[in-house]
C-alpha atoms as a PDB file:
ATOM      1  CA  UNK A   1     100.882 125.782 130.370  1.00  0.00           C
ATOM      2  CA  UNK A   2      97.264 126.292 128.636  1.00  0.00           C
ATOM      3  CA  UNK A   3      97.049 124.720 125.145  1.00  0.00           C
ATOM      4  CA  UNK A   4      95.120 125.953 122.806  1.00  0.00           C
ATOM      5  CA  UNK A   5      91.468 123.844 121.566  1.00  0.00           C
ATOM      6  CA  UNK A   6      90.538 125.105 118.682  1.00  0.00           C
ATOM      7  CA  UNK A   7      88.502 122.373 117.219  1.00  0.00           C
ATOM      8  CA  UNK A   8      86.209 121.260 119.881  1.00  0.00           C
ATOM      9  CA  UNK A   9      82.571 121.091 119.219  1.00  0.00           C
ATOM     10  CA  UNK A  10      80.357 122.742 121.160  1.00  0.00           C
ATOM     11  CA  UNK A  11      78.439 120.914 124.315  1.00  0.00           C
ATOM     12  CA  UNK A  12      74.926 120.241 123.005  1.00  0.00           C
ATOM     13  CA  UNK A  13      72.247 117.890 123.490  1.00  0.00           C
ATOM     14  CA  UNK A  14      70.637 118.245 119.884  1.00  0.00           C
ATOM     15  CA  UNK A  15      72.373 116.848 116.501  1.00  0.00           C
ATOM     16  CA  UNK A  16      70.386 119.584 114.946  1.00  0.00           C
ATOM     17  CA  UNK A  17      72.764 122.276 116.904  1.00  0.00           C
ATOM     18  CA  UNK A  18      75.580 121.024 114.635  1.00  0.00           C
ATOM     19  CA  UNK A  19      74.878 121.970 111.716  1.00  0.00           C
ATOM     20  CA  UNK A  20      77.700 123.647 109.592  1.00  0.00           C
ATOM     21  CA  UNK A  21      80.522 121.438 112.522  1.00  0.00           C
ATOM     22  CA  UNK A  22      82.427 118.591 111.469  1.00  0.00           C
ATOM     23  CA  UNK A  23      79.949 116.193 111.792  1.00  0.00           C
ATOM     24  CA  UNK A  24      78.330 117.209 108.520  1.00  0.00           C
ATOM     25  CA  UNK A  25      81.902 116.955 106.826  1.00  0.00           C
ATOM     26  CA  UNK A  26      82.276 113.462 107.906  1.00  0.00           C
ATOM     27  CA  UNK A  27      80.500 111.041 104.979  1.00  0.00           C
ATOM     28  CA  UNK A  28      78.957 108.019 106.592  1.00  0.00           C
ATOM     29  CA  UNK A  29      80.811 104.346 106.310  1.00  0.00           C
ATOM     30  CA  UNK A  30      78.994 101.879 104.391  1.00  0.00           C
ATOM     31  CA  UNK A  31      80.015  98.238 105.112  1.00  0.00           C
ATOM     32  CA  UNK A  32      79.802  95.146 102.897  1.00  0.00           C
ATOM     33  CA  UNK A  33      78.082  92.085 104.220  1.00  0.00           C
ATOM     34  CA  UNK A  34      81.435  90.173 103.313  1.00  0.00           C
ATOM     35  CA  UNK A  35      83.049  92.809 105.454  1.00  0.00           C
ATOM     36  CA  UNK A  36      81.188  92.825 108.521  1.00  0.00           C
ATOM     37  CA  UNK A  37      80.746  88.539 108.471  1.00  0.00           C
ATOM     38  CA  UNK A  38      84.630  88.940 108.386  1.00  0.00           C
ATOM     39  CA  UNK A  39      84.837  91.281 110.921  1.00  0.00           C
ATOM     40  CA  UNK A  40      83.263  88.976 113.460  1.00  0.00           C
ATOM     41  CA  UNK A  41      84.353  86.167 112.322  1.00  0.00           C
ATOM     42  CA  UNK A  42      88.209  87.894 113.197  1.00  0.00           C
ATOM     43  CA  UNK A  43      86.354  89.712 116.246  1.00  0.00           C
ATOM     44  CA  UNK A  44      86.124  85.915 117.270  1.00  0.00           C
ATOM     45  CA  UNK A  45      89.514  85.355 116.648  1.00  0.00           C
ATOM     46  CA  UNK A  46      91.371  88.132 118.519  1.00  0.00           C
ATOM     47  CA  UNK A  47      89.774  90.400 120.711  1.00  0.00           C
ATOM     48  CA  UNK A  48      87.077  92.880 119.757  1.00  0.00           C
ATOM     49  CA  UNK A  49      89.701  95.782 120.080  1.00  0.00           C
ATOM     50  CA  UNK A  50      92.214  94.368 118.393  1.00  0.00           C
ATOM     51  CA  UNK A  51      90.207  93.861 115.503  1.00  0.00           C
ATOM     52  CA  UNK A  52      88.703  96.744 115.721  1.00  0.00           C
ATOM     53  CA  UNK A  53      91.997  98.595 115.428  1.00  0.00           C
ATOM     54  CA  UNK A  54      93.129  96.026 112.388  1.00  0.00           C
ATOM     55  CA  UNK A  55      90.396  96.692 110.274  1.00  0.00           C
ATOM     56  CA  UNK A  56      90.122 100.630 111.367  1.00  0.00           C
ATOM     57  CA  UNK A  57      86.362 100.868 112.642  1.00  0.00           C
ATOM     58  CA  UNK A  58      84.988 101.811 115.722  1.00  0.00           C
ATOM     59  CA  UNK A  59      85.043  98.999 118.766  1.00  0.00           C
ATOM     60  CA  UNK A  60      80.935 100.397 119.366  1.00  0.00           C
ATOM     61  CA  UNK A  61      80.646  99.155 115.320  1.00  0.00           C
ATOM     62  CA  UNK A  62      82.231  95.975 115.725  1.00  0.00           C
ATOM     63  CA  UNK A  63      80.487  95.494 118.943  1.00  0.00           C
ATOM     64  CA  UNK A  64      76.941  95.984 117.354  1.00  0.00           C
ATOM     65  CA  UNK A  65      77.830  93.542 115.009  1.00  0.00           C
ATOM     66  CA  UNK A  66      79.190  90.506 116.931  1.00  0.00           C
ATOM     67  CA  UNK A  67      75.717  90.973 119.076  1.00  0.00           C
ATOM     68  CA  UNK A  68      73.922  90.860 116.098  1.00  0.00           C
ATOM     69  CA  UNK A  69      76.083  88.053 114.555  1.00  0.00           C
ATOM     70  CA  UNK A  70      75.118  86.276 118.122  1.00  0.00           C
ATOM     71  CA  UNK A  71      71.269  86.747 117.864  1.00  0.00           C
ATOM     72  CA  UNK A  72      71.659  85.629 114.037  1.00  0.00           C
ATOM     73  CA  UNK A  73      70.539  89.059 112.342  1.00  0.00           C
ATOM     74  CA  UNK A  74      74.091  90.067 111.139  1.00  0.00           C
ATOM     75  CA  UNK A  75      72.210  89.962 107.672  1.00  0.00           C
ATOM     76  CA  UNK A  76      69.025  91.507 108.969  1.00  0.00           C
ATOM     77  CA  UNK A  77      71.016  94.096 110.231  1.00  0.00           C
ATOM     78  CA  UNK A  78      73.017  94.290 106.844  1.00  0.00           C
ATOM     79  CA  UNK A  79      69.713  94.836 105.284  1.00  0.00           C
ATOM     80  CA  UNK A  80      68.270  97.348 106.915  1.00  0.00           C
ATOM     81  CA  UNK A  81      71.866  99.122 106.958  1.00  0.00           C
ATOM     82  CA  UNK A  82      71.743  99.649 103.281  1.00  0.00           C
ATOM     83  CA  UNK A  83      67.911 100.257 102.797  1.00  0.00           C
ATOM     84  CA  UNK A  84      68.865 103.813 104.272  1.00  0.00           C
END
């Protein structure tokens, strides 16, 4: 039986082919620094996925962030997060 995929995007290689899809619906997530020391700090605790899925942000997110906890720019990284 065939289902139905109605909201699929496109295949493209550009961002800039997306305009007027979902993407542009989709605000972008702004962390506190409390947030994301926590979120390692509990990454540390349990498993990256399983905090991931506690706190309900992507494993890629929480990844960037324990490797930047690791190198010791968690706050650089903060930083130049909300300078944007």
């Amino acid at each position: 039986m065939l289902v139905a995929r109605a909201f699929l995007l496109p295949v493209t290689r550009n961002r800039s082919d997306l305009k007027g899809s979902i993407m542009n619906w989709l605000p972008k997530a702004n962390y506190t620094k409390e947030f994301r020391e926590s979120a390692v700090k509990l990454a540390h605790e349990v498993s990256s996925g399983v905090a991931a899925r506690r706190l309900s942000i992507s494993i890629k997110t929480l990844a960037n962030w324990v490797r930047a906890a690791k190198a010791g720019g968690l706050t650089k990284v903060v930083a130049a997060h909300s300078a944007r």
